[in-house]
Protein backbone atom coordinates (compact mmCIF):
# COMPACT_ATOMS: atom_id res chain seq x y z
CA UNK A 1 -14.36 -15.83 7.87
CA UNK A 2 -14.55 -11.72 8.16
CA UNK A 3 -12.41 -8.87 6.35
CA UNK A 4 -12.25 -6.06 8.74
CA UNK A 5 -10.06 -2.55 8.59
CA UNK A 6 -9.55 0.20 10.94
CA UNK A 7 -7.72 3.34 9.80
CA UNK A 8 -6.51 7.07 10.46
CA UNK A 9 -5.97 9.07 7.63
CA UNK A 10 -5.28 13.00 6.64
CA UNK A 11 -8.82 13.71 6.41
CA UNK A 12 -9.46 12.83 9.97
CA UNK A 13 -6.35 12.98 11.85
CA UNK A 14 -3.75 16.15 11.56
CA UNK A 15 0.39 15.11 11.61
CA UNK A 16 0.91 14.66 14.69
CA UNK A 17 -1.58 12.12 15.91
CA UNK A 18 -0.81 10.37 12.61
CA UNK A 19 3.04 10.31 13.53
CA UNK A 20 1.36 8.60 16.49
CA UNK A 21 0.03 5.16 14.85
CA UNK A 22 2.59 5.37 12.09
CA UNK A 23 5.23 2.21 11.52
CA UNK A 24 8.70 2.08 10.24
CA UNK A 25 9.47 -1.22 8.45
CA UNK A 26 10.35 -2.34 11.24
CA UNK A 27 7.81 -2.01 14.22
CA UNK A 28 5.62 -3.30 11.37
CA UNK A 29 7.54 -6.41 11.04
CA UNK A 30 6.98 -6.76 15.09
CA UNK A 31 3.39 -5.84 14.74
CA UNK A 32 2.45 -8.45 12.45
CA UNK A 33 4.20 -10.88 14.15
CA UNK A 34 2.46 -10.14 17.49
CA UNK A 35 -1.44 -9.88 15.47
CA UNK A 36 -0.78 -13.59 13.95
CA UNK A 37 -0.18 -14.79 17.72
CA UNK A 38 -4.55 -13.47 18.52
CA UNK A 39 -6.45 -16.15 18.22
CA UNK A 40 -8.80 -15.80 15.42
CA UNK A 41 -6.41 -13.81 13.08
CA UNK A 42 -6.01 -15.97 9.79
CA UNK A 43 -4.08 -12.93 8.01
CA UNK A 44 -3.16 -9.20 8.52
CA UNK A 45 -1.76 -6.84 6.11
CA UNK A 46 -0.23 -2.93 8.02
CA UNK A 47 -0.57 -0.26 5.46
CA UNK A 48 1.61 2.81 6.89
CA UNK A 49 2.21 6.23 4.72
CA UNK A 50 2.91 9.73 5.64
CA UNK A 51 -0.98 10.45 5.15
CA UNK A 52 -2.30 7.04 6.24
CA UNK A 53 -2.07 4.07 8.70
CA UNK A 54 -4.37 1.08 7.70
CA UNK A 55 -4.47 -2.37 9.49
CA UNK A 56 -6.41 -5.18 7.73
CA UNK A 57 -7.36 -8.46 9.18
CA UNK A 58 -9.09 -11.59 8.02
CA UNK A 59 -10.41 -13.59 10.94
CA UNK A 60 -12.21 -16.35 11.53
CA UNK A 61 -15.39 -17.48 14.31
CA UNK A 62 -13.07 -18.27 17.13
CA UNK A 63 -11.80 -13.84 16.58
CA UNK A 64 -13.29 -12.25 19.63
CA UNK A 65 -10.79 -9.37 20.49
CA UNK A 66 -11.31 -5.52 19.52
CA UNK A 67 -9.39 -4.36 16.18
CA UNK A 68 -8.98 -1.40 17.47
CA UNK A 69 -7.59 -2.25 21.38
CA UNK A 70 -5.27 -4.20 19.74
CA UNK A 71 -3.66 -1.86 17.71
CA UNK A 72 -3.54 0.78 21.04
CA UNK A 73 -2.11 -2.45 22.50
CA UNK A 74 0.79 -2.38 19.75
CA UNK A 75 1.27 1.54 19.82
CA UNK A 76 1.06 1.62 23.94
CA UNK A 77 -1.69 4.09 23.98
CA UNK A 78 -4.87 5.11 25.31
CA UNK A 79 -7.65 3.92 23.68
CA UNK A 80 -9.82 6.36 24.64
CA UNK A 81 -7.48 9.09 23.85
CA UNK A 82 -7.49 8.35 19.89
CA UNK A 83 -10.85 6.63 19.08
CA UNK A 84 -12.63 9.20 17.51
CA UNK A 85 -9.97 9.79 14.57
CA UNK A 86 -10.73 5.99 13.52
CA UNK A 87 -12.79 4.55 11.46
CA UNK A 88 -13.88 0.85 10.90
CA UNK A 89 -15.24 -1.02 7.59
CA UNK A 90 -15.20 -4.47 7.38
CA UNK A 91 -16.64 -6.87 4.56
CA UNK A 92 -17.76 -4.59 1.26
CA UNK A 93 -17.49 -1.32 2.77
CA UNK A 94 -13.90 -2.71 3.16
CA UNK A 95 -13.22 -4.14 0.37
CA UNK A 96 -14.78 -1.57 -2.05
CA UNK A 97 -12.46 1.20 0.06
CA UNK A 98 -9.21 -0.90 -0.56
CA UNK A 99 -10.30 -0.66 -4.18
CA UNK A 100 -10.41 3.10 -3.61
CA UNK A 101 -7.34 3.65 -2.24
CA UNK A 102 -5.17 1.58 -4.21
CA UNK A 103 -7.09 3.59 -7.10
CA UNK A 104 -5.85 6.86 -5.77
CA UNK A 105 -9.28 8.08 -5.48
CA UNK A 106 -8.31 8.23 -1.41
CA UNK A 107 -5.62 10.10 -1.63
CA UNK A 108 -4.63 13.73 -0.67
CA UNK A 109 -3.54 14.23 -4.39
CA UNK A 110 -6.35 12.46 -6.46
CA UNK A 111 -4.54 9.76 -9.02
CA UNK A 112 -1.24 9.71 -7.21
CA UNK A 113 1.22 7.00 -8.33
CA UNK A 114 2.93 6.50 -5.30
CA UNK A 115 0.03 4.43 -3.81
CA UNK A 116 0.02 1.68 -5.78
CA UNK A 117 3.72 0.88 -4.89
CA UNK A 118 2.62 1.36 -1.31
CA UNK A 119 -0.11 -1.39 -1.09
CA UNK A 120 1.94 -3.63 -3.50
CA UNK A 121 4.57 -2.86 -0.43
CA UNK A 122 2.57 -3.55 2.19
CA UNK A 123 1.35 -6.79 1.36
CA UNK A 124 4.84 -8.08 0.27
CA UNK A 125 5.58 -7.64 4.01
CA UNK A 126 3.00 -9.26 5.59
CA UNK A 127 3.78 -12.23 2.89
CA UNK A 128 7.39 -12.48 3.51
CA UNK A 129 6.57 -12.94 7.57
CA UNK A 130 3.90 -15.05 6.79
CA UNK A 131 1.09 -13.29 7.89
CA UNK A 132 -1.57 -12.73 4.86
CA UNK A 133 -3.62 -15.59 4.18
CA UNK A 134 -4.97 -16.50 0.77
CA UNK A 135 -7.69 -14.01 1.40
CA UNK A 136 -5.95 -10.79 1.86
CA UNK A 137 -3.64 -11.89 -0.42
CA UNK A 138 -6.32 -12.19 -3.38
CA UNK A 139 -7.95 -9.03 -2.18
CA UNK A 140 -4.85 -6.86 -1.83
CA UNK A 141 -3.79 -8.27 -5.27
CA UNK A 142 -7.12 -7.67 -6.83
CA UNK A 143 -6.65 -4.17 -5.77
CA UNK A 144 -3.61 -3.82 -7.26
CA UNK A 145 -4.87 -5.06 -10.22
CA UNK A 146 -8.05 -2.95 -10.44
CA UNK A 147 -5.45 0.18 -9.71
CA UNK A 148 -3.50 -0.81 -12.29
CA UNK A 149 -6.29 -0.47 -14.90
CA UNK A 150 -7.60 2.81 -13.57
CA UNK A 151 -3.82 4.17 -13.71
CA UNK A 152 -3.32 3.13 -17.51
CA UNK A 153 -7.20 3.48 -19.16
CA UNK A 154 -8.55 6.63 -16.88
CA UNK A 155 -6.97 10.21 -16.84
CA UNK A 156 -7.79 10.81 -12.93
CA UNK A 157 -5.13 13.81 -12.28
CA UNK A 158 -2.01 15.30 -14.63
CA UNK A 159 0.77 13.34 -15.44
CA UNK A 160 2.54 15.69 -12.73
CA UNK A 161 0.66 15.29 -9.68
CA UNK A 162 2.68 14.47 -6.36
CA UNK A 163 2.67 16.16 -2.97
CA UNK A 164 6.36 17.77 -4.16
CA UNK A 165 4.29 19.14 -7.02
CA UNK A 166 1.65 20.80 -5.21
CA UNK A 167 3.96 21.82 -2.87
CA UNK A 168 6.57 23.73 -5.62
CA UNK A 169 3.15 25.51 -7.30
CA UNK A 170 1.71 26.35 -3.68
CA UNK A 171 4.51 28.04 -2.71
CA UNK A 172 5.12 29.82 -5.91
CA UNK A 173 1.12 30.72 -6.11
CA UNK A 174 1.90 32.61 -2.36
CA UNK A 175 4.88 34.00 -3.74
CA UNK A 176 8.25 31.95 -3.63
CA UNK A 177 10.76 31.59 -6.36
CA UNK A 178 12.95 28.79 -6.79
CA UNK A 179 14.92 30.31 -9.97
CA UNK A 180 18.88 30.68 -8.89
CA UNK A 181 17.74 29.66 -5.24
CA UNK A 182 20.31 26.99 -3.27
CA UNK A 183 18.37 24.39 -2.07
CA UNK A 184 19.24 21.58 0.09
CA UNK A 185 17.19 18.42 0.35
CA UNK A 186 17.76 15.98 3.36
CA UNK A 187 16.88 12.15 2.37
CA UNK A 188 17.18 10.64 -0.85
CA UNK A 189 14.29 8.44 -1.06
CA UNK A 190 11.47 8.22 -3.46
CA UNK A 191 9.91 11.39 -1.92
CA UNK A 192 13.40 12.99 -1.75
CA UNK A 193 14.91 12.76 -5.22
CA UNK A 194 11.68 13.49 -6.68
CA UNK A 195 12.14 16.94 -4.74
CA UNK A 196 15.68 17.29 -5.71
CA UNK A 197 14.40 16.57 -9.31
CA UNK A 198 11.60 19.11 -9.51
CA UNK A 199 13.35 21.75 -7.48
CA UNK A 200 16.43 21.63 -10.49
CA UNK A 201 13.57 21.99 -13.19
CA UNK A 202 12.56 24.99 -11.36
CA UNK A 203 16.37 26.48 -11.66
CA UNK A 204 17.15 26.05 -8.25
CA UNK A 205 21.11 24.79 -6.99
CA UNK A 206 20.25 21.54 -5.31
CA UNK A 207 22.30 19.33 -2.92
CA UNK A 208 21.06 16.51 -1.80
CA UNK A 209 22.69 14.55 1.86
CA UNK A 210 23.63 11.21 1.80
CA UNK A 211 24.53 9.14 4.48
CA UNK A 212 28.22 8.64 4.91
CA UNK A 213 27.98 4.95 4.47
CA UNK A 214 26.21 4.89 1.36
CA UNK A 215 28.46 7.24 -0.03
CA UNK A 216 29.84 6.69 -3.57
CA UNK A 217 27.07 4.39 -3.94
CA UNK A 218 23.89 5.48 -3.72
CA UNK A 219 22.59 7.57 -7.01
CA UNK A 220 21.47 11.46 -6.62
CA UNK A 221 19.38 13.29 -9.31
CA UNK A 222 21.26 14.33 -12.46
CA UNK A 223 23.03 17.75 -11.95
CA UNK A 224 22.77 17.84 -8.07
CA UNK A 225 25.75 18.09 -5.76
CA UNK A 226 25.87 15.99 -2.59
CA UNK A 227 26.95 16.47 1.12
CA UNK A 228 27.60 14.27 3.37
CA UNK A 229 24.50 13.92 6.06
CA UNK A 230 26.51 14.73 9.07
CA UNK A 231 27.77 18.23 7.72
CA UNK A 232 23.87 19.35 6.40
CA UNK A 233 24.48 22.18 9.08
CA UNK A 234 27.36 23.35 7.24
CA UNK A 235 25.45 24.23 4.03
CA UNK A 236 22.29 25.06 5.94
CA UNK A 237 23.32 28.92 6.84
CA UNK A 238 23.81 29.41 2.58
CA UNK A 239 20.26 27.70 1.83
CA UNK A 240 17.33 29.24 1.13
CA UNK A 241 14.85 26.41 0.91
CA UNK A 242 15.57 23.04 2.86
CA UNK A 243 13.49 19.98 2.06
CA UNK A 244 13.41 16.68 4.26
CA UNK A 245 12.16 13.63 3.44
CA UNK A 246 13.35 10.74 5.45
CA UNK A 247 11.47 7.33 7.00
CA UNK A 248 14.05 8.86 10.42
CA UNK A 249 12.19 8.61 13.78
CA UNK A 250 14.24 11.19 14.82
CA UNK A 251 14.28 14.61 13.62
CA UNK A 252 16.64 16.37 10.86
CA UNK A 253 16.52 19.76 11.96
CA UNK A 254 15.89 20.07 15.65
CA UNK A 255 15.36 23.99 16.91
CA UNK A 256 18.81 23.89 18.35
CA UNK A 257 20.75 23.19 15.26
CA UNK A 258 18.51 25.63 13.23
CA UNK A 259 19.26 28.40 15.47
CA UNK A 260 23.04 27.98 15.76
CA UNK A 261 23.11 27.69 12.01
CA UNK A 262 20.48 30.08 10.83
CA UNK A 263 22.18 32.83 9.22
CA UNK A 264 19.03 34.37 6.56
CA UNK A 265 15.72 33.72 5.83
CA UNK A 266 14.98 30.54 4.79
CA UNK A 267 12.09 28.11 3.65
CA UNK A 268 11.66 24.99 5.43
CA UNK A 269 9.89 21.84 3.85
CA UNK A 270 9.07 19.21 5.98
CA UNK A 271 7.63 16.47 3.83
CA UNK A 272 7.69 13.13 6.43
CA UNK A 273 5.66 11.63 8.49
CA UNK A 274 6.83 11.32 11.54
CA UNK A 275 8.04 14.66 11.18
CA UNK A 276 11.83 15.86 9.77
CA UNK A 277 11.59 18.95 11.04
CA UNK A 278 11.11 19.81 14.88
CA UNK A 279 7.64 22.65 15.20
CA UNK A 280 9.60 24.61 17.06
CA UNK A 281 11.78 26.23 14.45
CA UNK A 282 8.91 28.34 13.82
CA UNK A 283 9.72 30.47 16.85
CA UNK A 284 13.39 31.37 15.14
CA UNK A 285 13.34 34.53 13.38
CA UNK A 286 13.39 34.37 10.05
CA UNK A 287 12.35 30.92 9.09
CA UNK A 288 8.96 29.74 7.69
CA UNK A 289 8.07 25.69 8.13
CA UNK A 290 5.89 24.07 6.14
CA UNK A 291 4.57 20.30 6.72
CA UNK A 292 2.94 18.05 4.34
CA UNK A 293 -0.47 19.49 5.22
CA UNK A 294 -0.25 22.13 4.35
CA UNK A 295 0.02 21.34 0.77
CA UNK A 296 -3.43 20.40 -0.73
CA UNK A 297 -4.98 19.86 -3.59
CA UNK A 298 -7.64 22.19 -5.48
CA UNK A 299 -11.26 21.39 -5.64
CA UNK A 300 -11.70 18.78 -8.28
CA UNK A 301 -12.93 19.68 -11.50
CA UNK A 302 -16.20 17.71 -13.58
CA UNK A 303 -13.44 16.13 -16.10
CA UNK A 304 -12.08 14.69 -12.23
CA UNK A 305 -15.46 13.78 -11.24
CA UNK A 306 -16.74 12.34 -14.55
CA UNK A 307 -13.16 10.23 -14.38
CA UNK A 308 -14.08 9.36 -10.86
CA UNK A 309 -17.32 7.55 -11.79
CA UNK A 310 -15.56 5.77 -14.72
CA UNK A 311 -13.05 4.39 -11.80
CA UNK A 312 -16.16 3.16 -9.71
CA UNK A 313 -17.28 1.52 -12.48
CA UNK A 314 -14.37 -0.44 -12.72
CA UNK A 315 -14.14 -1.28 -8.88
CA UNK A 316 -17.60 -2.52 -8.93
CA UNK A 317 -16.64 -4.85 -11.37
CA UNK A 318 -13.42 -6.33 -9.82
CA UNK A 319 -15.37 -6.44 -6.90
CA UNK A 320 -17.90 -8.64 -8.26
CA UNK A 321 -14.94 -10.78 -9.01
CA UNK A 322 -13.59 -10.97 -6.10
CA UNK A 323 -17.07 -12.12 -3.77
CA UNK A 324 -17.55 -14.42 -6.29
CA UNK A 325 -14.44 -16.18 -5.35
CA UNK A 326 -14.81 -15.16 -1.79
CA UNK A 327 -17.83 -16.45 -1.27
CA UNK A 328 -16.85 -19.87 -1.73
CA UNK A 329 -13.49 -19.82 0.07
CA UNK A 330 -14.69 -21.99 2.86
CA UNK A 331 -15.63 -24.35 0.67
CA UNK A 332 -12.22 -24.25 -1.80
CA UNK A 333 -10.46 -27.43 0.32
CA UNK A 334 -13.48 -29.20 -0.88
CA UNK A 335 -13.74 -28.16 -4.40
CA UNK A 336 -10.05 -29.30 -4.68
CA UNK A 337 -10.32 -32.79 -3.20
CA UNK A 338 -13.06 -32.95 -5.53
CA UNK A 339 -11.06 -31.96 -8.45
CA UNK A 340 -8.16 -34.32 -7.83
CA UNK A 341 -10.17 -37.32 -7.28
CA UNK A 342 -11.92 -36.56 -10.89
CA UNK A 343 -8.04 -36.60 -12.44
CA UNK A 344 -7.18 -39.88 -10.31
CA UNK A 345 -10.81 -41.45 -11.27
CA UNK A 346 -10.06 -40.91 -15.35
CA UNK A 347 -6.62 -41.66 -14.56
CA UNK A 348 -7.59 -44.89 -13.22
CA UNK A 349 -9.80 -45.77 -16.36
CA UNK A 350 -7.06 -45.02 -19.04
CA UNK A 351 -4.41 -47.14 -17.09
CA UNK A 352 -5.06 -49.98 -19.63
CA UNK A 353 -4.56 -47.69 -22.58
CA UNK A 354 -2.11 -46.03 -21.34
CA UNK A 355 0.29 -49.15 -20.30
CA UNK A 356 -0.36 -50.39 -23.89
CA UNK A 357 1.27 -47.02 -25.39
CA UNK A 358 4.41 -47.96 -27.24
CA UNK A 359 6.05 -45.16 -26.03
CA UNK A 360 9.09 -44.75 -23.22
CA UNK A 361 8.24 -44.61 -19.45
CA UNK A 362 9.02 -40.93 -19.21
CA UNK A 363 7.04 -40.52 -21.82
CA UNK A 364 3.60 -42.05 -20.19
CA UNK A 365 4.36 -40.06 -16.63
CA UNK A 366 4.19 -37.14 -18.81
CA UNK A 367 1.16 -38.15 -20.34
CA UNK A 368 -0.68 -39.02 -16.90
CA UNK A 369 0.52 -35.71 -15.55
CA UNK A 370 -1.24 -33.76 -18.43
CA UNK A 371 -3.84 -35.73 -18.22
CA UNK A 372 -4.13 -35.07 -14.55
CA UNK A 373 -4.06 -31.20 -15.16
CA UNK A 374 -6.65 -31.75 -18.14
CA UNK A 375 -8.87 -33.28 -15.67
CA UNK A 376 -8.41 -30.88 -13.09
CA UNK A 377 -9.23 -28.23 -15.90
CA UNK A 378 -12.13 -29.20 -16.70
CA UNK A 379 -13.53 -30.01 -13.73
CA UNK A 380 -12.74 -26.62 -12.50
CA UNK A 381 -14.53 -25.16 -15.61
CA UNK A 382 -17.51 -27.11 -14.53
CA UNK A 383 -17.92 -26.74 -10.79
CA UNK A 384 -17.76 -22.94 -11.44
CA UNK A 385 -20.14 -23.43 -14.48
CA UNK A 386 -22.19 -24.36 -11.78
CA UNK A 387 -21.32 -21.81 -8.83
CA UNK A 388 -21.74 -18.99 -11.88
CA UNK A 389 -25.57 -20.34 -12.85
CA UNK A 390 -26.92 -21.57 -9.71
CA UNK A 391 -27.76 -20.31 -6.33
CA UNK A 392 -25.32 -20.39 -3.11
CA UNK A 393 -27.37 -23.22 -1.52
CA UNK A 394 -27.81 -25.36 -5.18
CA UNK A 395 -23.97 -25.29 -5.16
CA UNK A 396 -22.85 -25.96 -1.81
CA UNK A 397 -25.80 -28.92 -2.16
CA UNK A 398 -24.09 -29.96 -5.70
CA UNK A 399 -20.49 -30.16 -3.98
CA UNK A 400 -21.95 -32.47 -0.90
CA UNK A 401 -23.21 -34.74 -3.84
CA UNK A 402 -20.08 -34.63 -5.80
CA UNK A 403 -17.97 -35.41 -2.62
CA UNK A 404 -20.16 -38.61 -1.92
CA UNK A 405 -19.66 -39.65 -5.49
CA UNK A 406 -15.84 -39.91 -5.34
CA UNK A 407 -15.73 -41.29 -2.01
């Protein structure tokens, strides 16, 4: 049994070869389906966000194939082409960088919430098509955990950091004002209506699109108007900053509907990944495009970096956790057997008792059913008294023993 990752991130990899390996909720849905058919892939978990794509596997002996092949396989690329915006952890280098990056401490924005609900995401999807085994499924909840309990006791970034934030105070550092500005924002997502939201603090007249057939149903920020997605070109000549935000493969704002609709200067915010926002707008006179990044955060400060250490701390810890239980995962089928014969066996020897309890039948199935899960309890307290204070080999030897006694 292995834990291997291979991954292309922001720090590595610019937009566009990102926008390359990155998966809609669907192609990841086909992906995982077509990793659990490689022989040798007990579980996979496909991590994919605008500044990110991970893929996780836990294999077994009979795994012989290339992590990363497969993955060009699944994209239809050239491996060659991409290789050298990879990289590839597997075991504790893996496992302590899921810890990481659940922890926000791998993110463009350190601290960011959004990640959290991304992993959480991620493995939910790979559970509901049956593709993480009970080993990414502890790890990736483990994570979640340990992120949980950075989030709430350790004060890695301001309560206000997102890349919507940096992008509003980036813009206004070089210059822009938002105050009595229109502003239109295209998608109305998490990313979105946290735009819409932060753009209104800043005084600015927002309209957010929705798609025609959600309309009258789906919720927009408080005080926004709305416009129907397929006349966004009809506002766009008025706006002075557009945002988009979408999970579209296709683009927004392509360079021929800019043009034709273009009618001042204007800001554009292209916040998606793959992009909203075709490159090629830049060439119009007149408008400015940003993408996501080119909004980064500022050198970290010691209060960051003393919080940093604090995190560690706390991933070494649920990391010690989690190889104690992993390291006896092959051997879990046994330790089970084990414990249920131990409930059967003291079963067996308080039949007597039991059968002379003037009580009702349902009554005495209860009672054998807790004192089944008694059993079980404290036999699991005791074989991992005994992982916990002896060495690998003592333990595996103890359970060989044990397995021969209730036989």
């Amino acid at each position: 049994m292995a834990i291997q990752m291979i991954g292309i991130d922001h720090s590595v990899a610019e937009i566009d070869i990102r926008t390359i390996f990155s998966f809609t909720k669907k192609s990841t849905e086909e992906a995982l389906i077509c990793l659990k058919q490689v022989k040798g892939i007990e579980g996979c978990v496909l991590l994919s966000t605008c500044n990110r794509m991970e893929l996780w596997l836990s294999t077994s002996e009979a795994y012989d194939s290339n992590i990363y092949e497969l993955l060009c396989e699944i994209r239809k690329v050239d491996p060659e082409q991409y290789r050298q915006y990879f990289t590839y952890r597997q075991e504790k280098e893996a496992v302590h960088h899921l810890f990481r990056l659940a922890g926000g401490l791998e993110s463009r924005i350190l601290g960011e919430d959004q990640i959290i609900t991304q992993v959480k995401d991620a493995l939910r999807l790979a559970r509901e098509h049956f593709a993480a085994d009970h080993v990414l499924e502890t790890l990736f909840r483990q994570a979640v955990t340990v992120a949980k309990k950075v989030k709430t006791g350790i004060a890695l970034s301001a309560s206000d950091q997102s890349v919507v934030h940096i992008a509003i105070r980036n813009l206004k550092e070089n210059g822009h004002e938002f105050q009595g500005k229109t502003c239109m924002v295209i998608g109305n997502g998490v990313m979105g209506k946290l735009a819409a939201e932060q753009l209104r603090l800043q005084g600015a007249e927002v309209t957010v699109t929705v798609r025609q057939y959600r309309s009258g149903v789906v919720e927009i920020p408080a005080k926004c108007s709305r416009i129907d997605y397929g006349r966004r070109m009809e506002l766009f000549g008025a706006c002075d900053y557009v945002v988009s935000a979408t999970v579209s493969p296709n683009y927004t704002l392509t360079r021929e509907l800019v043009e034709a609709a273009v009618r001042k200067p204007v800001v554009l915010i292209d916040l998606a990944v793959p992009r909203d926002i075709d490159p090629q707008v830049q060439k119009i006179p007149g408008v400015t495009l940003f993408d996501i990044d080119c909004f980064r955060e500022e050198a970290r400060s010691e209060e960051q970096k003393a919080a940093i250490h604090a995190a560690e701390e706390c991933f070494a810890e649920q990391m010690e956790e989690f190889y104690m239980w992993y390291g006896c995962v092959d051997v879990m089928p046994k330790i089970q057997k084990i414990k249920e014969k131990a409930a059967v066996d003291l079963e067996l020897r308080l039949t007597r008792e039991l059968r002379e309890l003037p009580v009702r039948e349902s009554v005495r199935r209860q009672l054998c059913r807790d004192i089944e899960a008694a059993a079980q309890r404290a036999m699991n307290k005791l074989l991992f008294g005994l992982r916990d204070g002896t060495t690998k080999e003592t333990f595996r030897e103890s359970l060989d023993c044990l397995e021969k006694l209730y036989k």
